[in-house]
C-alpha atoms as a PDB file:
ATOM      1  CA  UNK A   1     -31.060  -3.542 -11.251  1.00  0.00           C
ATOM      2  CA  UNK A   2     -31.489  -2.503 -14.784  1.00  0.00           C
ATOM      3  CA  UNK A   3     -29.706   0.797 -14.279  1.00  0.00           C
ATOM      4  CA  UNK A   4     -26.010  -1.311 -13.417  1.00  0.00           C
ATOM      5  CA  UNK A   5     -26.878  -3.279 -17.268  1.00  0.00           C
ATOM      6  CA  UNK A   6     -26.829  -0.447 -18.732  1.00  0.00           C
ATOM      7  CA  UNK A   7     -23.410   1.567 -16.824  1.00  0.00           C
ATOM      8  CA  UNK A   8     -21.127  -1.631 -18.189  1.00  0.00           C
ATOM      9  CA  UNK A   9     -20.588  -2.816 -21.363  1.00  0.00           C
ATOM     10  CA  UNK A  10     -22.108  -6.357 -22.158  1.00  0.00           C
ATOM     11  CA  UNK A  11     -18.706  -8.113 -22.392  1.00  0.00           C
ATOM     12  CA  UNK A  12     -17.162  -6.584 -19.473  1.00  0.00           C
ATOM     13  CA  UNK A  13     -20.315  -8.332 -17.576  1.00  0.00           C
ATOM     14  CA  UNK A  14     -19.845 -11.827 -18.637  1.00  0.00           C
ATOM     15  CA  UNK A  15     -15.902 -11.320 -18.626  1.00  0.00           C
ATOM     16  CA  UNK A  16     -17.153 -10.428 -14.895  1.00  0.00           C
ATOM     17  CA  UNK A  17     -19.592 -13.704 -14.117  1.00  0.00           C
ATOM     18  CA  UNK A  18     -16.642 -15.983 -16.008  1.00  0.00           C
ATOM     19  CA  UNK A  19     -14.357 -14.684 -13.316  1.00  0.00           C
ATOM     20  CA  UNK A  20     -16.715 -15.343 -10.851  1.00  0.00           C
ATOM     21  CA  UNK A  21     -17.257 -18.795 -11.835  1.00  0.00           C
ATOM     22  CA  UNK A  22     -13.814 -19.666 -11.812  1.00  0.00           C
ATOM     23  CA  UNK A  23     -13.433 -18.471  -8.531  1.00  0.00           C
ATOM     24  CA  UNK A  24     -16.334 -20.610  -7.410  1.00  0.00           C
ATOM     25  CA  UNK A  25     -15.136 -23.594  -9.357  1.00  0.00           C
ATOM     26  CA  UNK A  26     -11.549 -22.915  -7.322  1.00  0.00           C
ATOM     27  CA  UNK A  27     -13.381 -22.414  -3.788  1.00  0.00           C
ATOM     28  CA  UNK A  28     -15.135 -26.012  -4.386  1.00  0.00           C
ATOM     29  CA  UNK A  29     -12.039 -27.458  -5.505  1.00  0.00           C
ATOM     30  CA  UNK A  30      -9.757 -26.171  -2.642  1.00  0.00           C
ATOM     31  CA  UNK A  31     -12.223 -27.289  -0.601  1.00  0.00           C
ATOM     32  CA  UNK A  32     -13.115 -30.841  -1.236  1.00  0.00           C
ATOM     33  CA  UNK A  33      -9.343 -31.413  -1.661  1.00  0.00           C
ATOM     34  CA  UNK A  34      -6.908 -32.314   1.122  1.00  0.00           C
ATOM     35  CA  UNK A  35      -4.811 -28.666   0.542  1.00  0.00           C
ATOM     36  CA  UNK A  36      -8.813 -28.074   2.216  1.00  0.00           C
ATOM     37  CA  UNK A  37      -6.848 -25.954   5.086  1.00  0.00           C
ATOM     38  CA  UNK A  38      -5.812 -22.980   2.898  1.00  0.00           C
ATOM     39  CA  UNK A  39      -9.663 -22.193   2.057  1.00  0.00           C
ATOM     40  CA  UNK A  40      -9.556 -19.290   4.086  1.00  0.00           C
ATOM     41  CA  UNK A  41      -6.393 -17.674   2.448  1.00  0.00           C
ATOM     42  CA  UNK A  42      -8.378 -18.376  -1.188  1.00  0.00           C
ATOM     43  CA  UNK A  43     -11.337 -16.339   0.360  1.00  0.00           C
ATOM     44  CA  UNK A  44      -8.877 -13.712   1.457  1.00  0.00           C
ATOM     45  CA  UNK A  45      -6.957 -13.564  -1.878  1.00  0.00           C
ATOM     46  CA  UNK A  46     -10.142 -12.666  -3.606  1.00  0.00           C
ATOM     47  CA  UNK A  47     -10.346  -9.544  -2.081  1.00  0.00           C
ATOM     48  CA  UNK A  48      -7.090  -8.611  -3.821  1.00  0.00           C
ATOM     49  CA  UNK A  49      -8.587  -9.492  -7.324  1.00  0.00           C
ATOM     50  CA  UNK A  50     -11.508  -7.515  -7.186  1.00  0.00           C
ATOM     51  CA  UNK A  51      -9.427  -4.395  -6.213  1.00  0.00           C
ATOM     52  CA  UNK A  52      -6.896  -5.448  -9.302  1.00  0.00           C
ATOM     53  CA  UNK A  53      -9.659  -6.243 -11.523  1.00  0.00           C
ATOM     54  CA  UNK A  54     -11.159  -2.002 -10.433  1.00  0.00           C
ATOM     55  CA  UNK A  55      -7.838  -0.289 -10.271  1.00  0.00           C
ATOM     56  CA  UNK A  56      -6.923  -2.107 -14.198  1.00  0.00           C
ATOM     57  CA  UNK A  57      -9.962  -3.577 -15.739  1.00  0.00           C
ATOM     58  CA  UNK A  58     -12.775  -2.077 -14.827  1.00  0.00           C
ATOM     59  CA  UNK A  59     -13.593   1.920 -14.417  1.00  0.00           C
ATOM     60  CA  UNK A  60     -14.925   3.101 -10.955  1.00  0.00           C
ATOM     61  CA  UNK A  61     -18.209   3.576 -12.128  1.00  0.00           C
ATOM     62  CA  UNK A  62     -17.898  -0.058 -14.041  1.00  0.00           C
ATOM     63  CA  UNK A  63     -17.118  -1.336 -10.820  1.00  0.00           C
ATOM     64  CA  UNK A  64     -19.858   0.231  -8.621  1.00  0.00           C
ATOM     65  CA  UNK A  65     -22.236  -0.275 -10.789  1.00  0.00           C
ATOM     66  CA  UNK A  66     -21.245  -4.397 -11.103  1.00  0.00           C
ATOM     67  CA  UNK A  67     -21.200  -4.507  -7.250  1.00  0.00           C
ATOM     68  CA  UNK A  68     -24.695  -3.096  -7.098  1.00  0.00           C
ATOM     69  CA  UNK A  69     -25.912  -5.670  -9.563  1.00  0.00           C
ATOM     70  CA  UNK A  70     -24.764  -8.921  -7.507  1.00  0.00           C
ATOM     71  CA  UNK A  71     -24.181  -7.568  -4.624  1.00  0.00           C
ATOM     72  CA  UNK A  72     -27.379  -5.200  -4.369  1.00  0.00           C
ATOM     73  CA  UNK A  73     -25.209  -2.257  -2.221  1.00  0.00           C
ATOM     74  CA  UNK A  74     -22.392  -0.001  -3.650  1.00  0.00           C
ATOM     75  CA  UNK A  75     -18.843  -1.732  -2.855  1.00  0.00           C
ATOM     76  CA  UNK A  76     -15.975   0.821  -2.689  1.00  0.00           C
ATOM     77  CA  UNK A  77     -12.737  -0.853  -4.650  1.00  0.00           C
ATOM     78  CA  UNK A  78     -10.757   2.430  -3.957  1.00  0.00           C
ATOM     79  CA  UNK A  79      -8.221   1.367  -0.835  1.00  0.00           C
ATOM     80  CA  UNK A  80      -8.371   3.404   2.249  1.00  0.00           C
ATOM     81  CA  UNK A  81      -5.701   6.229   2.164  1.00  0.00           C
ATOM     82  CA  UNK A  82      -4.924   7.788   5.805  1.00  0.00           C
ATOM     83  CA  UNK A  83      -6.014  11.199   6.198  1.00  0.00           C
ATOM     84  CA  UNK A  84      -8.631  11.362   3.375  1.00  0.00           C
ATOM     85  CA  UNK A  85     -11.698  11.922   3.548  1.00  0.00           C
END
């Protein structure tokens, strides 16, 4: 767990968790409101940001290593291209 700390810089980390608390605080919200029935597309759409936030923000190594910190496994952010491998 130490070894991600130390792959990203300190402010890309909390610029990280402050994105994922707004995207909390907007799950709750959407939620408990009566627009409640579009929950699942805000679940879907967040897919989308982390791939924006590794293809512009964050490195690929910044990335991996902030997806082994929360999520405790290696997330690819790379999309799929046909015929690579």
């Amino acid at each position: 767990m130490l070894l991600c700390l130390l792959q990203v810089r300190t402010w890309k980390m909390h610029i990280f968790t402050l994105i994922q608390i707004v995207c909390v605080g907007a799950l709750f919200g959407v939620k408990n409101s009566p627009a409640g029935m579009v929950y699942p597309v805000v679940i879907i759409t967040l897919l989308p940001l982390k791939w924006i936030l590794g293809r512009f923000f964050y490195t690929h190594e910044e990335m991996e290593a902030v997806s082994v910190c929360v999520c405790g496994v290696g997330v690819s952010v790379t999309p799929y291209k046909a015929g690579s491998q």
